[in-house]
PDB file of N, CA and C in Angstrom:
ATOM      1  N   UNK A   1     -18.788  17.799  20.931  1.00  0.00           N
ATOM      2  CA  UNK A   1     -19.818  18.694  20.446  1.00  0.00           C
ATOM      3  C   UNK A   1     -20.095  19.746  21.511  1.00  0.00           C
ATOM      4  N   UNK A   2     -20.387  20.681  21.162  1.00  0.00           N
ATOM      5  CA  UNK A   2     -20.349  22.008  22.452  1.00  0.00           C
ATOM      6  C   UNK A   2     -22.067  21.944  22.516  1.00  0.00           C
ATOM      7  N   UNK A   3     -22.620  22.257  23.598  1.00  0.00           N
ATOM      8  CA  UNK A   3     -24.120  22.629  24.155  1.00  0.00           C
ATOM      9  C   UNK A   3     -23.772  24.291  23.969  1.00  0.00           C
ATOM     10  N   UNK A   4     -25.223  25.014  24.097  1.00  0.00           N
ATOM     11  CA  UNK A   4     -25.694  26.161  24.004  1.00  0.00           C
ATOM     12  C   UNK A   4     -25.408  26.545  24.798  1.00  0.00           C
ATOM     13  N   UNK A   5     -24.432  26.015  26.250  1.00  0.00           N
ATOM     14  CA  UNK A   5     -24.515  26.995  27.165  1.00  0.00           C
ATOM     15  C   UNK A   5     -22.186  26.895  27.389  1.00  0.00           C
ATOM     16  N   UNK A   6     -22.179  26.507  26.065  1.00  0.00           N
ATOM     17  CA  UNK A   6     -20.537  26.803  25.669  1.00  0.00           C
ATOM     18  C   UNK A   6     -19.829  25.676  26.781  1.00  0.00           C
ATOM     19  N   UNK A   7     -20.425  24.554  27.354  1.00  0.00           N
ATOM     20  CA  UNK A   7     -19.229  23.325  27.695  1.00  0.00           C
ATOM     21  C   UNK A   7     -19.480  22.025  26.508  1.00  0.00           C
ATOM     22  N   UNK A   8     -18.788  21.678  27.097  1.00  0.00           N
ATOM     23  CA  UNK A   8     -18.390  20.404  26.365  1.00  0.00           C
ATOM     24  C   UNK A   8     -19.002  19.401  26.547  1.00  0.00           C
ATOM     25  N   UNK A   9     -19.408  18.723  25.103  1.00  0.00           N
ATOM     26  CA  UNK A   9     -19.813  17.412  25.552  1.00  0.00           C
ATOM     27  C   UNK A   9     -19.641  16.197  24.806  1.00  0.00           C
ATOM     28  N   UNK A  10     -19.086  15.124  25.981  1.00  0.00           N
ATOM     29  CA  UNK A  10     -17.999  14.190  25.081  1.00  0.00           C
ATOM     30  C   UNK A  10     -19.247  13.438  24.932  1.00  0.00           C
ATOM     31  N   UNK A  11     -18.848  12.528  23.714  1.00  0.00           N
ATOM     32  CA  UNK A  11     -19.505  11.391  23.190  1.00  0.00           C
ATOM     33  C   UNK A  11     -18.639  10.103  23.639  1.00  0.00           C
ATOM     34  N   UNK A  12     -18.675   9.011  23.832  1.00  0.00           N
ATOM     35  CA  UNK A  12     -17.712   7.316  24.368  1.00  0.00           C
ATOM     36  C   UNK A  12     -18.034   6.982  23.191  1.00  0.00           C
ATOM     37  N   UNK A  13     -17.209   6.719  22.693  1.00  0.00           N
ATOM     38  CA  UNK A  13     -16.786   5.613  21.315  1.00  0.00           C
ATOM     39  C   UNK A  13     -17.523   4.616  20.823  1.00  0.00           C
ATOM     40  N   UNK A  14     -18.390   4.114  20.386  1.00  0.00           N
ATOM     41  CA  UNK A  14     -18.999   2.973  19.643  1.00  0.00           C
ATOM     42  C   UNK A  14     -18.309   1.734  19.858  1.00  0.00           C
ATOM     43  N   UNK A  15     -18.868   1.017  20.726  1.00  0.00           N
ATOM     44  CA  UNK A  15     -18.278  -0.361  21.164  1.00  0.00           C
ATOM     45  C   UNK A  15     -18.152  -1.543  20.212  1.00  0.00           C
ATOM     46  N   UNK A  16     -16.916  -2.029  19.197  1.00  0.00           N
ATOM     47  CA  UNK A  16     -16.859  -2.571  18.636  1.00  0.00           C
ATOM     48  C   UNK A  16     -17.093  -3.881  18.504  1.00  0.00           C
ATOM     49  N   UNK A  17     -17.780  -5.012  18.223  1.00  0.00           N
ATOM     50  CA  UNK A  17     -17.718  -6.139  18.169  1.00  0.00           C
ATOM     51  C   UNK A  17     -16.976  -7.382  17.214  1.00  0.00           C
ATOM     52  N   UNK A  18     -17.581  -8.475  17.640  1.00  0.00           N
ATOM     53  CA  UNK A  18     -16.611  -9.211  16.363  1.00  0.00           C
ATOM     54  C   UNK A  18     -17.330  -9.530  15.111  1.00  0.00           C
ATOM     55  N   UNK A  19     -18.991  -9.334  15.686  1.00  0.00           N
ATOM     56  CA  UNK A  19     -19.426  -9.362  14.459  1.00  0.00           C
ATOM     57  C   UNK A  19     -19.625  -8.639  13.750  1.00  0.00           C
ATOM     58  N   UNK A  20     -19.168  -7.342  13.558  1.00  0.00           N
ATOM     59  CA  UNK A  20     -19.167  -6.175  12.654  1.00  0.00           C
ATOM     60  C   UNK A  20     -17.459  -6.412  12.241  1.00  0.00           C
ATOM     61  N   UNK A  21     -17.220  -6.939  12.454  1.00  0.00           N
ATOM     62  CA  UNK A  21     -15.622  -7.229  11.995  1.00  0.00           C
ATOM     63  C   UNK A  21     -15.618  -8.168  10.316  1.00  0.00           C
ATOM     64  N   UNK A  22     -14.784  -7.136   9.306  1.00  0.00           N
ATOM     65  CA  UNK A  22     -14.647  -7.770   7.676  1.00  0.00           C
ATOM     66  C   UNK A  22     -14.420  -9.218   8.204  1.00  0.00           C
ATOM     67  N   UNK A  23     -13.725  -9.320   8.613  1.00  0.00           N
ATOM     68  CA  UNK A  23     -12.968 -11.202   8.343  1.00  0.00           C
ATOM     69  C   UNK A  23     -14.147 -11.989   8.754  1.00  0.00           C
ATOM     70  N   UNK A  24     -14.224 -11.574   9.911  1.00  0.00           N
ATOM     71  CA  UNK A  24     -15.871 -11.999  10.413  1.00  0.00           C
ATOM     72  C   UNK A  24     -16.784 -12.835   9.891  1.00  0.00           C
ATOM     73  N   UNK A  25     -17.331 -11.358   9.421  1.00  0.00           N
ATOM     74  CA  UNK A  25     -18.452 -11.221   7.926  1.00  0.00           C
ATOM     75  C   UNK A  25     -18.385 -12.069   6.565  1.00  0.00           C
ATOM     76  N   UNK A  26     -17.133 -12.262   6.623  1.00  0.00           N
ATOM     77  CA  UNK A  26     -16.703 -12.516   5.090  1.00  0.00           C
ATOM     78  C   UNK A  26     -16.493 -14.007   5.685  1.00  0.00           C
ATOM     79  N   UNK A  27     -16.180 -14.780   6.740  1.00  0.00           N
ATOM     80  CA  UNK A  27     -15.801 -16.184   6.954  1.00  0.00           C
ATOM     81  C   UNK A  27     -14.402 -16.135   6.837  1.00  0.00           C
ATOM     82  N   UNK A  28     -13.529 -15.003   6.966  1.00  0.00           N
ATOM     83  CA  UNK A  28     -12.174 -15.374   7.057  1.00  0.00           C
ATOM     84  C   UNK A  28     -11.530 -15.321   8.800  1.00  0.00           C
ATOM     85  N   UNK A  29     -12.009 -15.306   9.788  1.00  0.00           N
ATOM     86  CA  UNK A  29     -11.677 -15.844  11.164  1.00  0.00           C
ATOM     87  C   UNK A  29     -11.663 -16.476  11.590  1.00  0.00           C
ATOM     88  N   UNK A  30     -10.542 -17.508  12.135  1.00  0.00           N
ATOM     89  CA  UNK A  30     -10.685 -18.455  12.345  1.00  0.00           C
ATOM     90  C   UNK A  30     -10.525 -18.453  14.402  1.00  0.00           C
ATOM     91  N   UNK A  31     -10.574 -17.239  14.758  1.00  0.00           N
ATOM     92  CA  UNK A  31     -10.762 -16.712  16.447  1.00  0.00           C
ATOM     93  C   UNK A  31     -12.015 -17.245  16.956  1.00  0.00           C
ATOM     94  N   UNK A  32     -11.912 -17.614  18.142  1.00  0.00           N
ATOM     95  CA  UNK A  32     -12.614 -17.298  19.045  1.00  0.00           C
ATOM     96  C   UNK A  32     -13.157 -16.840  20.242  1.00  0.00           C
ATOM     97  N   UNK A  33     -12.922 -15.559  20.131  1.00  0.00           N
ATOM     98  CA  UNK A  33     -12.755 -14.787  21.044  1.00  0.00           C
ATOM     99  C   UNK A  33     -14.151 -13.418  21.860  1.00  0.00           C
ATOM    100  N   UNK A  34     -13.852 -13.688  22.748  1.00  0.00           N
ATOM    101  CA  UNK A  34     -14.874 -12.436  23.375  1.00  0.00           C
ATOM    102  C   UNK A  34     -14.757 -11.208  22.999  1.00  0.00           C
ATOM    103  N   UNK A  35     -13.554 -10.460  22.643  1.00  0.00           N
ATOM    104  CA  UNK A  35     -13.564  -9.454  22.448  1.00  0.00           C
ATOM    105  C   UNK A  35     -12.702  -9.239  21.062  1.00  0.00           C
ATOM    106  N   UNK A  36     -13.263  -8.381  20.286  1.00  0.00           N
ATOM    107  CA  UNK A  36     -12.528  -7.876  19.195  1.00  0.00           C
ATOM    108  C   UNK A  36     -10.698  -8.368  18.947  1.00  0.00           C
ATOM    109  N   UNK A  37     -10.278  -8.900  18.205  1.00  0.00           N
ATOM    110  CA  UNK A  37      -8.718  -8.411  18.338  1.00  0.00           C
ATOM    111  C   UNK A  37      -8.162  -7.429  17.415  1.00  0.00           C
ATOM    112  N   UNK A  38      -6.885  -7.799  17.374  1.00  0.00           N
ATOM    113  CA  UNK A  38      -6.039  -6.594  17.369  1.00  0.00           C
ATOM    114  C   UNK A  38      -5.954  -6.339  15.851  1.00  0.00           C
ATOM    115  N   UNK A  39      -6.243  -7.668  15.019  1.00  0.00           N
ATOM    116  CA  UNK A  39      -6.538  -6.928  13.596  1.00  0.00           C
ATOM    117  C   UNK A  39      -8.167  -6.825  12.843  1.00  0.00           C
ATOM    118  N   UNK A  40      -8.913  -6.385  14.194  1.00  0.00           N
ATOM    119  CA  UNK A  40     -10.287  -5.574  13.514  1.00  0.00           C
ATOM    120  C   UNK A  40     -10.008  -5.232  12.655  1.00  0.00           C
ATOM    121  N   UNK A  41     -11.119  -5.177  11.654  1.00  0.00           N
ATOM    122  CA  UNK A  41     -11.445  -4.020  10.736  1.00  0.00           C
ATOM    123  C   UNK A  41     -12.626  -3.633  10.321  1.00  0.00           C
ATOM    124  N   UNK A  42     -13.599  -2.532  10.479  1.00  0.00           N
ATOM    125  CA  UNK A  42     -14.976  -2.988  10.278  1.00  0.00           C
ATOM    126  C   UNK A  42     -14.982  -3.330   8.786  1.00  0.00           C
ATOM    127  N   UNK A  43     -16.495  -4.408   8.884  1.00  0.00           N
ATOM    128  CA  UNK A  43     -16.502  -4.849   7.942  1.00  0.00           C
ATOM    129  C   UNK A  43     -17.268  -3.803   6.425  1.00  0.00           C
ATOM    130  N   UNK A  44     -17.567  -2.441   6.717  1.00  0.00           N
ATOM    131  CA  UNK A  44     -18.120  -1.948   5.922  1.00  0.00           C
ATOM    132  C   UNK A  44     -17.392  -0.522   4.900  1.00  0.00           C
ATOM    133  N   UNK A  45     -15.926  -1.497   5.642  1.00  0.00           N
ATOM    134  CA  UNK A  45     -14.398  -0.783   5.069  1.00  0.00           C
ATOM    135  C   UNK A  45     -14.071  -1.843   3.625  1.00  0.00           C
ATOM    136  N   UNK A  46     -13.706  -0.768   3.092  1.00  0.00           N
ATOM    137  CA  UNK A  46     -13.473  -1.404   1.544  1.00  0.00           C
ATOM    138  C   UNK A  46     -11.824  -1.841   1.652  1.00  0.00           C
ATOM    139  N   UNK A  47     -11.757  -3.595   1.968  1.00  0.00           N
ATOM    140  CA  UNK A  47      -9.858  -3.431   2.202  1.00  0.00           C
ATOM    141  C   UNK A  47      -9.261  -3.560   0.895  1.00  0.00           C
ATOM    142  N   UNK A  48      -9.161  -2.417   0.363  1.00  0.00           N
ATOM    143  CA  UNK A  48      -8.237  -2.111  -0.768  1.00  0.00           C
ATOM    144  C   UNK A  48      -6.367  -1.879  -0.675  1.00  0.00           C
ATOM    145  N   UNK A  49      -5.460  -3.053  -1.259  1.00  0.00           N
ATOM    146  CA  UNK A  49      -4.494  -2.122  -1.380  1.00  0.00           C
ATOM    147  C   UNK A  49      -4.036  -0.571  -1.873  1.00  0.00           C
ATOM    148  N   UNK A  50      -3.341   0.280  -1.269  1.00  0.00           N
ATOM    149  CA  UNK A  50      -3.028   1.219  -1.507  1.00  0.00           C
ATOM    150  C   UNK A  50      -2.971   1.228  -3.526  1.00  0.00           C
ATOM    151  N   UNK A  51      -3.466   2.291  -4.370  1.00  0.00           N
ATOM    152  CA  UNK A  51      -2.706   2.032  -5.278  1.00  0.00           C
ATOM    153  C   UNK A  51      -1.556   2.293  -5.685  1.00  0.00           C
ATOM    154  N   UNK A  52      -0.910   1.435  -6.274  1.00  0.00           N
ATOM    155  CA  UNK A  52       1.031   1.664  -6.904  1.00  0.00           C
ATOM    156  C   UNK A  52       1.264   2.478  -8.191  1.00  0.00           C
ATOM    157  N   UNK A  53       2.087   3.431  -7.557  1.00  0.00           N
ATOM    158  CA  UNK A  53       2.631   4.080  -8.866  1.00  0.00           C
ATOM    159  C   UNK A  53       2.698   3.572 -10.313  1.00  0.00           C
ATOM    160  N   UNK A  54       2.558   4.461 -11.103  1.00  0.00           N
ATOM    161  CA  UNK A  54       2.923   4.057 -12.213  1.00  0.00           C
ATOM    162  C   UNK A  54       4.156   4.019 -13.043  1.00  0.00           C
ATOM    163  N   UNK A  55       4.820   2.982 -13.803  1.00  0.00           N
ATOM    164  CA  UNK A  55       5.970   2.927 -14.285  1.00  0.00           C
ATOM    165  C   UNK A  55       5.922   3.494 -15.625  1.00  0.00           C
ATOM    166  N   UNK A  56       6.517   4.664 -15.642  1.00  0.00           N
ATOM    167  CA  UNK A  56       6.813   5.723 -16.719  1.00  0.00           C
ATOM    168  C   UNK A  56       8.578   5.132 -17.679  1.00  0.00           C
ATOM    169  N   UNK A  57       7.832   4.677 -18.802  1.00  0.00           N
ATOM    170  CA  UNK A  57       9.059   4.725 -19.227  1.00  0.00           C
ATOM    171  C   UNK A  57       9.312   6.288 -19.531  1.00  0.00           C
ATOM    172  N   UNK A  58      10.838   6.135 -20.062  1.00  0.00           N
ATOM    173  CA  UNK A  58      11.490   7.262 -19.994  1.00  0.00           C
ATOM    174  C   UNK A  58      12.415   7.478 -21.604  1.00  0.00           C
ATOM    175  N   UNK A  59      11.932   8.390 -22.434  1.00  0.00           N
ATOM    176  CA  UNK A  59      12.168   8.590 -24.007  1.00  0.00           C
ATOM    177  C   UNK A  59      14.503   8.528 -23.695  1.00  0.00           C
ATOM    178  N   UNK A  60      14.954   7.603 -24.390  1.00  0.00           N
ATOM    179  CA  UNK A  60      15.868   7.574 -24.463  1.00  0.00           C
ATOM    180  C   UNK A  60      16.592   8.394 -25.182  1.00  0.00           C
ATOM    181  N   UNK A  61      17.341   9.684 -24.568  1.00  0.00           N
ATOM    182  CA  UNK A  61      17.619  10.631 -25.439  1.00  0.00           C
ATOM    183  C   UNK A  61      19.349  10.498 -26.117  1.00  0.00           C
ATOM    184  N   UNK A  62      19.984   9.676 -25.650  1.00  0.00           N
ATOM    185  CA  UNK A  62      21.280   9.456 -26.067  1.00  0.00           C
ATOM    186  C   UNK A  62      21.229   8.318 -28.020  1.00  0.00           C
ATOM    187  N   UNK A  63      22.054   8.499 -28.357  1.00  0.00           N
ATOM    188  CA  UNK A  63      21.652   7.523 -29.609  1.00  0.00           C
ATOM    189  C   UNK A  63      22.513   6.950 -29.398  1.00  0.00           C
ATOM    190  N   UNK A  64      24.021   7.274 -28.943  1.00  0.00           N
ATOM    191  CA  UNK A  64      25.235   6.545 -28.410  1.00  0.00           C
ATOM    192  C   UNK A  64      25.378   6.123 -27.491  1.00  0.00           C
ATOM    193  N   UNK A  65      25.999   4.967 -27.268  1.00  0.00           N
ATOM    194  CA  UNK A  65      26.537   5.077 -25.934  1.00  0.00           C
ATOM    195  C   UNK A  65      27.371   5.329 -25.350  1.00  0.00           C
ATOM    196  N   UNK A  66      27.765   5.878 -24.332  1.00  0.00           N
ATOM    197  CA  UNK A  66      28.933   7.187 -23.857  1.00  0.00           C
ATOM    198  C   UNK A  66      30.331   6.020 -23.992  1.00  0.00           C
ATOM    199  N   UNK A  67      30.012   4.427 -23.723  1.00  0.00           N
ATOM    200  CA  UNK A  67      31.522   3.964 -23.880  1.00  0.00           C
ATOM    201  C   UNK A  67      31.353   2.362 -24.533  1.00  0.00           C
ATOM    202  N   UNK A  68      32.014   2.242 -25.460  1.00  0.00           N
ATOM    203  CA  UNK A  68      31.361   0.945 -26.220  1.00  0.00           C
ATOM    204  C   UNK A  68      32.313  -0.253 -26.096  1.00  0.00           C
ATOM    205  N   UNK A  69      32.695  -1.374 -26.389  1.00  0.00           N
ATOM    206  CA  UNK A  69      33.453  -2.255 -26.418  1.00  0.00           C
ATOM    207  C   UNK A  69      34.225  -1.965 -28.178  1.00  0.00           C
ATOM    208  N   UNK A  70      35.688  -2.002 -28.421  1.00  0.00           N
ATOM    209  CA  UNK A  70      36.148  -1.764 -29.626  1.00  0.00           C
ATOM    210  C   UNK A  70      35.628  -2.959 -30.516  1.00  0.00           C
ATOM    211  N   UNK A  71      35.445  -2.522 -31.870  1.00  0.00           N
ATOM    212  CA  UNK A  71      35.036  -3.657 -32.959  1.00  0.00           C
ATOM    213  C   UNK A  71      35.732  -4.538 -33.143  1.00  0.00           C
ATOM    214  N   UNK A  72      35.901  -5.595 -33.737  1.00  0.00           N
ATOM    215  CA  UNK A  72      36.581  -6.837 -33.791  1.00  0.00           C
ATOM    216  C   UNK A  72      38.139  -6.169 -34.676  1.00  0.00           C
ATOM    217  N   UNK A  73      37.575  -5.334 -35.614  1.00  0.00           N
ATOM    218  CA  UNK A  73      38.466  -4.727 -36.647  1.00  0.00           C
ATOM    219  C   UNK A  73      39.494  -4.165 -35.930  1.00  0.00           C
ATOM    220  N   UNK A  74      38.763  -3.169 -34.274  1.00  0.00           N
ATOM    221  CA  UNK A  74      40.074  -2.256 -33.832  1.00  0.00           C
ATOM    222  C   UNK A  74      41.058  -3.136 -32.778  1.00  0.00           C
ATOM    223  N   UNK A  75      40.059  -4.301 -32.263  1.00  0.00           N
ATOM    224  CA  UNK A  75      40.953  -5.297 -31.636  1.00  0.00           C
ATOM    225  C   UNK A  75      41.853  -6.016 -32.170  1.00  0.00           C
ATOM    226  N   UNK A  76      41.749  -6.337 -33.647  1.00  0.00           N
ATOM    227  CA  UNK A  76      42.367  -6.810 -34.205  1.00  0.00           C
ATOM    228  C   UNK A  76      43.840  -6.316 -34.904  1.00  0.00           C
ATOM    229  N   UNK A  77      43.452  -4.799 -34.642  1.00  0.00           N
ATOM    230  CA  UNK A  77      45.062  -3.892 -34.692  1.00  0.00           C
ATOM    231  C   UNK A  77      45.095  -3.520 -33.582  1.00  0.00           C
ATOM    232  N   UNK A  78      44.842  -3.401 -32.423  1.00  0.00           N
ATOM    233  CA  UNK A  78      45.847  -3.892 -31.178  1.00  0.00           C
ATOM    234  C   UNK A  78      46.717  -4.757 -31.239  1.00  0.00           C
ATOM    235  N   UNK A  79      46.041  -5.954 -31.542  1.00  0.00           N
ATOM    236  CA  UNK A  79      47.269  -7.342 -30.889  1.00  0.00           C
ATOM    237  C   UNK A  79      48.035  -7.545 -32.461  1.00  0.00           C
ATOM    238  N   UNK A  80      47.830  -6.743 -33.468  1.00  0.00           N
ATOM    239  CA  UNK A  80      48.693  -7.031 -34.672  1.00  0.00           C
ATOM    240  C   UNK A  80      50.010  -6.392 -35.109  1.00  0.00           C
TER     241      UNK A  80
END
């Protein structure tokens, strides 16, 4: 944040704990530890999976198919 007289002025980070930690909060930790670990998350984060695309079918525009197996009829004048 800048002061009125144009320097700078830093703010230090908000010291995280474990009890502001989701798993925490919620009873899913089973740590016991002094300091935060490495999969914090605060607890007033919504842990949502990402959402997944949606599966679009797709209008089938062929009515044929480009290569078929011969009918019993045309196999049957092959080997005759």
């Amino acid at each position: 944040m800048k002061k009125a007289g144009g320097t700078v002025r830093r703010t230090t980070p908000k010291r995280v704990t474990c009890e502001e930690c989701f798993f925490r909060v919620n009873l899913l930790c089973a740590l016991d530890l002094a300091e935060p670990c490495g999969t914090f998350r605060p607890s007033e984060a919504q842990l949502k999976p990402p959402q997944q695309l949606r599966f679009v079918f797709r209008q089938e525009q062929r009515t044929r198919a480009a290569w078929a197996f011969p009918s019993a009829e045309e196999q049957a004048a092959l080997y005759a």
